[in-house]
Protein backbone atom coordinates (compact mmCIF):
# COMPACT_ATOMS: atom_id res chain seq x y z
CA UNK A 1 -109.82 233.59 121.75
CA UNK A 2 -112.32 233.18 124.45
CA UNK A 3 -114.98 235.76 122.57
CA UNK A 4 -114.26 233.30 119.97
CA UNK A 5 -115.42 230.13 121.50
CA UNK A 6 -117.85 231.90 123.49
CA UNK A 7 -119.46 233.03 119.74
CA UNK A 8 -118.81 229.31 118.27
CA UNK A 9 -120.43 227.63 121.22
CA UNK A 10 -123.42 230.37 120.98
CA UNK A 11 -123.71 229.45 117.21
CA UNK A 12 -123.71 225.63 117.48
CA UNK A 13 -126.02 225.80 121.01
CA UNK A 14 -128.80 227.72 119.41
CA UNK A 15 -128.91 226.41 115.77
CA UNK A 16 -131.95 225.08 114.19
CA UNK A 17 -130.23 222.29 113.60
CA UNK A 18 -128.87 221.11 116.64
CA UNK A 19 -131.95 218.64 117.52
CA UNK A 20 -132.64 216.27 115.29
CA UNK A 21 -137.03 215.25 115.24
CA UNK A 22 -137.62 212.10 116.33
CA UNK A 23 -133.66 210.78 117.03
CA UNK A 24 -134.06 211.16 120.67
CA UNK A 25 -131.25 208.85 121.44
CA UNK A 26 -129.19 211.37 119.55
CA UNK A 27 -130.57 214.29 121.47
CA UNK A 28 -129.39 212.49 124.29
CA UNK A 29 -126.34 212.51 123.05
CA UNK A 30 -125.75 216.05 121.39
CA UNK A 31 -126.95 216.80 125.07
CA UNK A 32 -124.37 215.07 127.04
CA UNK A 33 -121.27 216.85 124.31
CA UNK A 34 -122.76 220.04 125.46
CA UNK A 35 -122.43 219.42 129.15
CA UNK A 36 -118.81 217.88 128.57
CA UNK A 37 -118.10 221.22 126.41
CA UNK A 38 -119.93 223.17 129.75
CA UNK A 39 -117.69 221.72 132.02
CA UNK A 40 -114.47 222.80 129.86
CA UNK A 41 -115.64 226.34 129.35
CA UNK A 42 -116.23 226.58 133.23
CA UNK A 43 -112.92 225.01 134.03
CA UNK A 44 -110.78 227.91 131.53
CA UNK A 45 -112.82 230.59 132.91
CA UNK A 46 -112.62 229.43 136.74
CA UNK A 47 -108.83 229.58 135.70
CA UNK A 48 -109.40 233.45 134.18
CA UNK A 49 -111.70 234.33 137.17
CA UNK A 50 -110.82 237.68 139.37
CA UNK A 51 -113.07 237.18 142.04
CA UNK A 52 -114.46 234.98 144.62
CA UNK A 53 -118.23 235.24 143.17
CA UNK A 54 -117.27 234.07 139.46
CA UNK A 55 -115.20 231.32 141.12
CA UNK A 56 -118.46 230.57 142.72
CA UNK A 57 -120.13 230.75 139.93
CA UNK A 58 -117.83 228.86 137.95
CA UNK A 59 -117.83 225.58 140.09
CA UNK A 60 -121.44 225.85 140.62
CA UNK A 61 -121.31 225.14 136.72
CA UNK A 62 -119.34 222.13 137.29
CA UNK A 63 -120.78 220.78 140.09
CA UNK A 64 -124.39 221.36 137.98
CA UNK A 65 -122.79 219.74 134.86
CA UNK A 66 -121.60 216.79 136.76
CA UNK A 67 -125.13 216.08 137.75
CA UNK A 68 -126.96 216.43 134.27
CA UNK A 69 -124.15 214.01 132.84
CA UNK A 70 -124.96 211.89 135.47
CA UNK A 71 -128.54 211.97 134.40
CA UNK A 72 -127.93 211.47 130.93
CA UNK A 73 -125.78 208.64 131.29
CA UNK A 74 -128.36 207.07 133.47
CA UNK A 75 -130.73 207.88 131.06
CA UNK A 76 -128.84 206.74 128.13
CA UNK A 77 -128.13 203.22 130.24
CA UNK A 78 -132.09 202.96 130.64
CA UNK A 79 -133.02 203.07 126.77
CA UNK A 80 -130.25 200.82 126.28
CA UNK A 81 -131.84 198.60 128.61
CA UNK A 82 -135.24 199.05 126.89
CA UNK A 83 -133.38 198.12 123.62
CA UNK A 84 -134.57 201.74 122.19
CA UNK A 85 -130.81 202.16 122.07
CA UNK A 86 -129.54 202.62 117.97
């Protein structure tokens, strides 16, 4: 199963589709799903993980993830403010 998701999230992260010109408010957003999706990958595979350096690894992803949502909310808040919000 994990090869699985692993391929799907491959597939949908690198499609020519994924960004859509000139929506950047929904770049924004496709942008935040894919950190939430991060941070749920990371958490199954810290539970999977068979050593101390993936475990590192692992939360370093979450702790990273944390930060960019953080960012994109922030950001997100900002064009709301600027009424570029849709």
């Amino acid at each position: 199963m994990t090869n699985n998701l692993l391929s799907a999230f491959s597939g949908y992260l690198f499609s020519d589709a994924l960004f859509i010109q000139d929506r950047f408010n929904d770049n924004l957003l496709i942008m935040k799903n894919l950190c939430e999706s991060l941070k749920i990958l990371a958490r199954r595979a810290l539970d999977d993980a068979n050593d101390d350096s993936c475990r590192a690894l692992y939360n370093d992803i979450l702790k990273e993830s944390d930060s960019f949502l953080q960012e994109l909310e922030s950001e997100i808040e900002a064009h709301k403010n600027k009424g570029k919000w849709e």
